[in-house]
N, C-alpha and C. Protein backbone atom coordinates (compact mmCIF):
# COMPACT_ATOMS: atom_id res chain seq x y z
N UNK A 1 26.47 20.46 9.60
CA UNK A 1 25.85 19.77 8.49
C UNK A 1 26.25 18.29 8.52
N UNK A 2 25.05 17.35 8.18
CA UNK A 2 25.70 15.82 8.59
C UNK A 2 25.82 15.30 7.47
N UNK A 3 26.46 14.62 6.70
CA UNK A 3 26.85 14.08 5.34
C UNK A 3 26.22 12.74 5.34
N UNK A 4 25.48 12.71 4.23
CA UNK A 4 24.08 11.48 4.12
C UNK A 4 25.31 10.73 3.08
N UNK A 5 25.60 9.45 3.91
CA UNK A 5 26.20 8.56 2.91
C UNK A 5 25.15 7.05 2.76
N UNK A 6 25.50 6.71 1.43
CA UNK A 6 24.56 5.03 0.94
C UNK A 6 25.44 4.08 0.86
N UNK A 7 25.20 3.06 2.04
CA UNK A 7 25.74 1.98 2.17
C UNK A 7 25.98 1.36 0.90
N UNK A 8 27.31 0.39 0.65
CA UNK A 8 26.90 -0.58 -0.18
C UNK A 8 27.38 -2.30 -0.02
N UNK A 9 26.64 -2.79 -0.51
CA UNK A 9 27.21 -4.40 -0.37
C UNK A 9 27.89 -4.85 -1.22
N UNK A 10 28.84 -6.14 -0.80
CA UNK A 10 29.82 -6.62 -1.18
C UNK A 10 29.72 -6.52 -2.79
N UNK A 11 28.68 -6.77 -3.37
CA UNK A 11 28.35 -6.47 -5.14
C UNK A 11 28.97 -5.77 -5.44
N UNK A 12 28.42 -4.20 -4.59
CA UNK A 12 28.49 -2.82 -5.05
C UNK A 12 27.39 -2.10 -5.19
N UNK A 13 26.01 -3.26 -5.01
CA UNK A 13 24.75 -2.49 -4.60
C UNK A 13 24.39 -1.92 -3.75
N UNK A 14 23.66 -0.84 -4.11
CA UNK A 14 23.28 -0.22 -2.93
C UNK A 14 21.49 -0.35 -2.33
N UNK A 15 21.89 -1.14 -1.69
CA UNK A 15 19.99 -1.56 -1.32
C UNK A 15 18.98 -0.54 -1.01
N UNK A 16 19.29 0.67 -0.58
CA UNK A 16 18.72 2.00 -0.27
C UNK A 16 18.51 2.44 -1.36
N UNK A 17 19.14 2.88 -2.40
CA UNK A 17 19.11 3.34 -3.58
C UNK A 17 18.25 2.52 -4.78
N UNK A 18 18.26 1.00 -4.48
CA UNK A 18 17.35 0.01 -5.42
C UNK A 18 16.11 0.29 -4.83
N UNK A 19 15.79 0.64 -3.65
CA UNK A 19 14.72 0.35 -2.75
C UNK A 19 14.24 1.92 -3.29
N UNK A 20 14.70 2.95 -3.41
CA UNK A 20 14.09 4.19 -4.16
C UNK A 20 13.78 4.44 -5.59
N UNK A 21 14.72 3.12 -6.13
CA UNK A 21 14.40 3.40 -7.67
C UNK A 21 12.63 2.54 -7.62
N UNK A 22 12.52 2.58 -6.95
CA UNK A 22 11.34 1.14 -6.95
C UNK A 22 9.83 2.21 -6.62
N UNK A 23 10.17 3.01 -6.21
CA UNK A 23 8.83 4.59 -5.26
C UNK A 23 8.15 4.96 -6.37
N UNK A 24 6.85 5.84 -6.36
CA UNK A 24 6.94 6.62 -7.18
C UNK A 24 7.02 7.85 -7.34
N UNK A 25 7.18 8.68 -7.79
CA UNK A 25 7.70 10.25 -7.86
C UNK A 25 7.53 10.97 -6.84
N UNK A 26 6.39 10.51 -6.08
CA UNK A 26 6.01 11.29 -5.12
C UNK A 26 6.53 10.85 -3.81
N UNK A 27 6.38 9.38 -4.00
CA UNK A 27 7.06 8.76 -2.63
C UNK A 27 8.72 9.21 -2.54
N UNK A 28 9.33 9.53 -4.03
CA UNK A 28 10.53 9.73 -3.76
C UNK A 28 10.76 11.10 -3.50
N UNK A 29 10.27 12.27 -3.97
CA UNK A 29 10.24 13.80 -3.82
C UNK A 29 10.65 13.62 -1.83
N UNK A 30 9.39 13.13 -1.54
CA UNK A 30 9.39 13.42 -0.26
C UNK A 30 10.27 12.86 0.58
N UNK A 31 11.04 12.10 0.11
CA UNK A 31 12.03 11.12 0.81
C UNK A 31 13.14 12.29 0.46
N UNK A 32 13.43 12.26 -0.30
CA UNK A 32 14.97 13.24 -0.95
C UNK A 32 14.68 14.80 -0.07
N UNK A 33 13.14 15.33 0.61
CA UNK A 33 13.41 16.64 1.39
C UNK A 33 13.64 16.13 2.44
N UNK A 34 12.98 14.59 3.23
CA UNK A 34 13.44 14.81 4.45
C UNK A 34 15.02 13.90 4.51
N UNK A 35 15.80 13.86 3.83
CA UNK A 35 17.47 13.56 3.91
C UNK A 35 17.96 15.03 3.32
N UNK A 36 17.00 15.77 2.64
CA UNK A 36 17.64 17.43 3.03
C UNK A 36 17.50 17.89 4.36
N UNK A 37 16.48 17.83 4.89
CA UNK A 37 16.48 18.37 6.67
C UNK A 37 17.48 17.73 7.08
N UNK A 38 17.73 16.14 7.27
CA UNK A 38 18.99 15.80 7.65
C UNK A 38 19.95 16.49 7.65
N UNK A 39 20.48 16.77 5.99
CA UNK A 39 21.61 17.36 5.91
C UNK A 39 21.75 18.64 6.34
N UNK A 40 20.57 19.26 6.73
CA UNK A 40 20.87 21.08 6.76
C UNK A 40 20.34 21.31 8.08
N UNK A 41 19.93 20.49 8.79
CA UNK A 41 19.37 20.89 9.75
C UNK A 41 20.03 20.51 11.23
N UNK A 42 20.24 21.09 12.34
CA UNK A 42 20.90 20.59 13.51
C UNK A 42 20.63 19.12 14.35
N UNK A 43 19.22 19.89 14.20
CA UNK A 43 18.45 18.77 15.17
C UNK A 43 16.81 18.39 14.34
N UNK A 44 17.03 17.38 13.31
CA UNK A 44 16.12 17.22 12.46
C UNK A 44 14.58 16.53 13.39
N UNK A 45 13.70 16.93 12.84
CA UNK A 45 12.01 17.01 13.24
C UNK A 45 11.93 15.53 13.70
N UNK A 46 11.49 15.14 14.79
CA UNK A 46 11.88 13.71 15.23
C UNK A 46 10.41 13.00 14.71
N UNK A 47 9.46 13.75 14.29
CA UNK A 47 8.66 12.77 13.13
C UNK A 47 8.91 12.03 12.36
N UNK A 48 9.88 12.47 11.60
CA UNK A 48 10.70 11.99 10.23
C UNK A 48 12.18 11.20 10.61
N UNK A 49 12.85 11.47 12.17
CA UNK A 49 13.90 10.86 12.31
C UNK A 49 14.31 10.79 13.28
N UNK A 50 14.24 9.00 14.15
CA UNK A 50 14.51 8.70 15.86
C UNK A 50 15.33 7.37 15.93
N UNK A 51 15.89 7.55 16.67
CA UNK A 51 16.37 6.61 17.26
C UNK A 51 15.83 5.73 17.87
N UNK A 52 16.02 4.02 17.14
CA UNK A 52 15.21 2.89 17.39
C UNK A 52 15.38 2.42 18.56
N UNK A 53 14.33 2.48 19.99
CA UNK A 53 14.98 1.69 20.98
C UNK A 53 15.05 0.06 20.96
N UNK A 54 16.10 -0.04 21.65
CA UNK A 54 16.97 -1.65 21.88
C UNK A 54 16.95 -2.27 20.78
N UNK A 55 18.19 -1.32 19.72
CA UNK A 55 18.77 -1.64 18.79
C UNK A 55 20.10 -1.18 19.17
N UNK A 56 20.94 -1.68 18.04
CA UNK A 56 22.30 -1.11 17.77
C UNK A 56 22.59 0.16 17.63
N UNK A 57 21.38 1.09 17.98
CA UNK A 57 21.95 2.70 18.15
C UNK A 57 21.47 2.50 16.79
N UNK A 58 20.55 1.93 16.16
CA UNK A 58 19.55 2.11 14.62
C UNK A 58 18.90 3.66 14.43
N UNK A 59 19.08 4.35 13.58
CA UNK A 59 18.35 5.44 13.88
C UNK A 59 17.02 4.94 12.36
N UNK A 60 15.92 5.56 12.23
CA UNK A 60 15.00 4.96 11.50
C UNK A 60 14.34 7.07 10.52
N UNK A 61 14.35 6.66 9.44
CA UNK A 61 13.62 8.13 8.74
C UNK A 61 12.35 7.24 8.43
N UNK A 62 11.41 8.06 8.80
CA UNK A 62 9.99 7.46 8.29
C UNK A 62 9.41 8.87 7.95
N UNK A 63 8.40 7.88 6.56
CA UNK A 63 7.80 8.65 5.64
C UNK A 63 6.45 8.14 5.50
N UNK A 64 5.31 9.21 6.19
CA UNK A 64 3.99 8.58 5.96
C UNK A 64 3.61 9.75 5.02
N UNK A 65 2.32 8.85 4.07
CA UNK A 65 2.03 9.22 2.59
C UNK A 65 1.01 8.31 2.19
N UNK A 66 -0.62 9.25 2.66
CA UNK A 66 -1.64 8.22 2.79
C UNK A 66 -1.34 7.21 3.52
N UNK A 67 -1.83 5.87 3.39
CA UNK A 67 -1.86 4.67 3.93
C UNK A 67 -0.19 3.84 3.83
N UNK A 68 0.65 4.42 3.25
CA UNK A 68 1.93 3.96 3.02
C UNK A 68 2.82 4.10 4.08
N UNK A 69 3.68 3.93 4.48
CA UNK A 69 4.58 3.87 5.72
C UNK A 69 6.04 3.33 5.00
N UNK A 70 6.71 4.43 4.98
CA UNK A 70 7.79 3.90 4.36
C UNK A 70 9.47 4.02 5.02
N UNK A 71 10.25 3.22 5.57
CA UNK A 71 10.99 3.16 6.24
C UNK A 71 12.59 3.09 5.84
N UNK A 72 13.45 4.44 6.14
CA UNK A 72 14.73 4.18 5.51
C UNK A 72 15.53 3.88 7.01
N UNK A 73 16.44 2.97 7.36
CA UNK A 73 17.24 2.52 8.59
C UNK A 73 18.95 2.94 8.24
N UNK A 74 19.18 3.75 9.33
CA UNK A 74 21.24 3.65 9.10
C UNK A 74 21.41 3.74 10.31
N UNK A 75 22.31 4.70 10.61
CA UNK A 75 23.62 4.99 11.79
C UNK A 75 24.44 5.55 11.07
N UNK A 76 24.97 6.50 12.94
CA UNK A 76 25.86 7.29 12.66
C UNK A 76 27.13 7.18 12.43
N UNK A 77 28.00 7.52 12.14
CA UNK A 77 29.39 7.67 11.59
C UNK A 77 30.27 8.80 11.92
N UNK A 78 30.88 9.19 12.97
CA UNK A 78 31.23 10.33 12.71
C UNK A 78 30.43 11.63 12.43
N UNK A 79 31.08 12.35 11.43
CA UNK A 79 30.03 13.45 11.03
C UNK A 79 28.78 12.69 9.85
N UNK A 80 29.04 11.35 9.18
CA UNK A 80 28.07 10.52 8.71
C UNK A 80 26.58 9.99 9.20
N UNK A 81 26.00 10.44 8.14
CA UNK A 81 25.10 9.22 8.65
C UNK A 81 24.35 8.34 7.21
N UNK A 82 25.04 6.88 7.71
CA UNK A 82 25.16 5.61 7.00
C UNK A 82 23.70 5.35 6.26
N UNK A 83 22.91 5.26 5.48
CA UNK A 83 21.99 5.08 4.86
C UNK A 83 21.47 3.40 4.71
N UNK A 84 21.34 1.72 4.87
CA UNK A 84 21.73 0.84 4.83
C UNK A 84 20.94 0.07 4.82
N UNK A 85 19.54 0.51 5.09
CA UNK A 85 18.13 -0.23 4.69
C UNK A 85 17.30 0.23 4.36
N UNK A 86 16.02 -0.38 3.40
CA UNK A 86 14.84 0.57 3.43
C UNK A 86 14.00 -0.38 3.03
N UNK A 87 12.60 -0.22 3.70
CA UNK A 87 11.37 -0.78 2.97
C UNK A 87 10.08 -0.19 3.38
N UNK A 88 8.91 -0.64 3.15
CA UNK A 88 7.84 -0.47 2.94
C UNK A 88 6.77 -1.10 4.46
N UNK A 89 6.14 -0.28 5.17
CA UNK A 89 6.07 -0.84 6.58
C UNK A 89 5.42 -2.33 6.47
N UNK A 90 5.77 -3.29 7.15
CA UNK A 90 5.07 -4.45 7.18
C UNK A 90 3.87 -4.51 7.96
N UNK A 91 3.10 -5.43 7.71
CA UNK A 91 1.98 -5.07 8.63
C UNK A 91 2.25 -5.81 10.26
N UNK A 92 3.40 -6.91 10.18
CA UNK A 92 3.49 -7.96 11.85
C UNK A 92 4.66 -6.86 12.09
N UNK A 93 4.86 -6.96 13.49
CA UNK A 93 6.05 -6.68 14.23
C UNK A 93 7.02 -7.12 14.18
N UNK A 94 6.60 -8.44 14.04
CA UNK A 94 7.98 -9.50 14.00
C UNK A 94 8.60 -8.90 12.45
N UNK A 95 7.94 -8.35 11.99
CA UNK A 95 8.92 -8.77 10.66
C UNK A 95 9.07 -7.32 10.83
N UNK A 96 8.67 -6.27 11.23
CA UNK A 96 10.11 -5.05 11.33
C UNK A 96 11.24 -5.88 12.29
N UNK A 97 11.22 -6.27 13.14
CA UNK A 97 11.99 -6.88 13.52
C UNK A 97 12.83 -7.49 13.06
N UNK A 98 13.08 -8.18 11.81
CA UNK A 98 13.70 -8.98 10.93
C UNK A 98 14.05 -7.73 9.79
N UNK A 99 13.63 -6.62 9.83
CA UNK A 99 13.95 -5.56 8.99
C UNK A 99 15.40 -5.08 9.68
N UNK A 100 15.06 -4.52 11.12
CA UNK A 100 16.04 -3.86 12.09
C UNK A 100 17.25 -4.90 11.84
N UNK A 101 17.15 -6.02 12.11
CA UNK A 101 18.26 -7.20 12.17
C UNK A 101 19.31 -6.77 10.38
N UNK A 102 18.52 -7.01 9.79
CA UNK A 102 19.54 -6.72 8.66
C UNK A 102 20.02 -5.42 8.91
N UNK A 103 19.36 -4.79 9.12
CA UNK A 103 20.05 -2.90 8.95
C UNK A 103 21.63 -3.65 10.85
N UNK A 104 21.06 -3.92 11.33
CA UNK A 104 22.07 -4.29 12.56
C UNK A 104 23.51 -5.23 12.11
N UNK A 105 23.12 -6.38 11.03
CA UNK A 105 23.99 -6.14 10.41
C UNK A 105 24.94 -5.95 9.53
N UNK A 106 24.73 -5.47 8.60
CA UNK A 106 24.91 -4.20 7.54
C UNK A 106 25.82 -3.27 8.04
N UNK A 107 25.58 -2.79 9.58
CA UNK A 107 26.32 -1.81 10.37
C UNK A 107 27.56 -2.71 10.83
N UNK A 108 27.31 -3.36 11.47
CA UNK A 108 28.40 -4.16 11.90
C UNK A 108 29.70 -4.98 10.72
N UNK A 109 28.93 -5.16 9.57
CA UNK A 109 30.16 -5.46 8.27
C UNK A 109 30.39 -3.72 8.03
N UNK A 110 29.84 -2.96 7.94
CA UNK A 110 30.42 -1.84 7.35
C UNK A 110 31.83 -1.11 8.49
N UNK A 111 30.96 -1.25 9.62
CA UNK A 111 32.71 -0.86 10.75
C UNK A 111 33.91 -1.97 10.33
N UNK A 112 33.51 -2.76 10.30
CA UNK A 112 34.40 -4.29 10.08
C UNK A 112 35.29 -3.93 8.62
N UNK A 113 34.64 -3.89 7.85
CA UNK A 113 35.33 -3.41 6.30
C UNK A 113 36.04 -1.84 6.80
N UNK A 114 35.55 -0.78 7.62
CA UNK A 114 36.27 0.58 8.07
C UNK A 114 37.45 0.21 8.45
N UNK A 115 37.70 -0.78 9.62
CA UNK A 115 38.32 -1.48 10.22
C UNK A 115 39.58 -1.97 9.68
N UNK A 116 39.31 -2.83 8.88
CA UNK A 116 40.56 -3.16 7.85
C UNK A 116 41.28 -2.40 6.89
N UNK A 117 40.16 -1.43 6.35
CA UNK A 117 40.50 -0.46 5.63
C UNK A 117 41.67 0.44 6.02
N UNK A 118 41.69 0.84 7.96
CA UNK A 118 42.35 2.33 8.32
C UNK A 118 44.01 1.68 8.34
C-alpha cells in the first residue's frame, strides 16, 4: 500500500489541496478514486498514472472528464508518494512545461527541508 502524502509550502499551503478545493464535485469524486487505486493498488492503471519522461523522475495522475484534462504532479518517497502540483491542462506545451518545472522544484526543496530535518 503506498501512502498518498500533500506537499506543503513554506506558508503551510498546500497547493494540491487549494487546487481541489477549486473542482467541482464531480471533478473531485473522481480525483479522490483514482489516489484510492494509488493507495490500494500494486501497480496502478497507467491511464490515470505515469511517469513523466525527461523529468526529475515526475510521476503525473491525469484525469480526463469531457473536454477537461486535469493534472495532479508528485514523486516518490520511499513508501510515499509526494502530491506537489496540480492544474488544469493548458492548451501550449511550453506551458506544461513550466507546470513540470515547478512540480521539479517543489521536489527538490522538499528533500532539502527532509535533509535538514534527519
Amino acid at each position: 500500500m503506498t501512502e498518498v502524502h500533500f506537499y506543503k509550502i513554506d506558508s503551510g499551503e498546500c497547493p494540491v489541496e487549494n487546487f481541489l478545493n477549486t473542482l467541482t464535485g464531480k471533478q473531485a469524486q473522481k480525483i479522490v478514486w483514482i489516489l484510492q487505486l494509488l493507495k490500494e493498488t500494486p501497480i496502478p492503471p497507467i491511464q490515470y498514472f505515469q511517469k513523466l519522461p525527461n523529468t526529475d523522475d515526475i510521476w503525473e495522475i491525469g484525469v480526463h472528464l469531457g473536454n477537461d484534462i486535469l493534472r495532479i504532479l508528485g514523486f516518490e518517497d520511499e513508501q510515499r508518494f509526494v502530491l506537489n502540483h496540480a492544474f488544469q491542462n493548458p492548451t501550449q506545451k511550453h506551458q506544461i512545461q513550466e507546470e513540470i518545472k515547478i512540480a521539479e522544484a517543489r521536489k527538490r526543496d522538499y528533500f532539502i527541508l527532509k535533509q535538514k530535518t534527519s
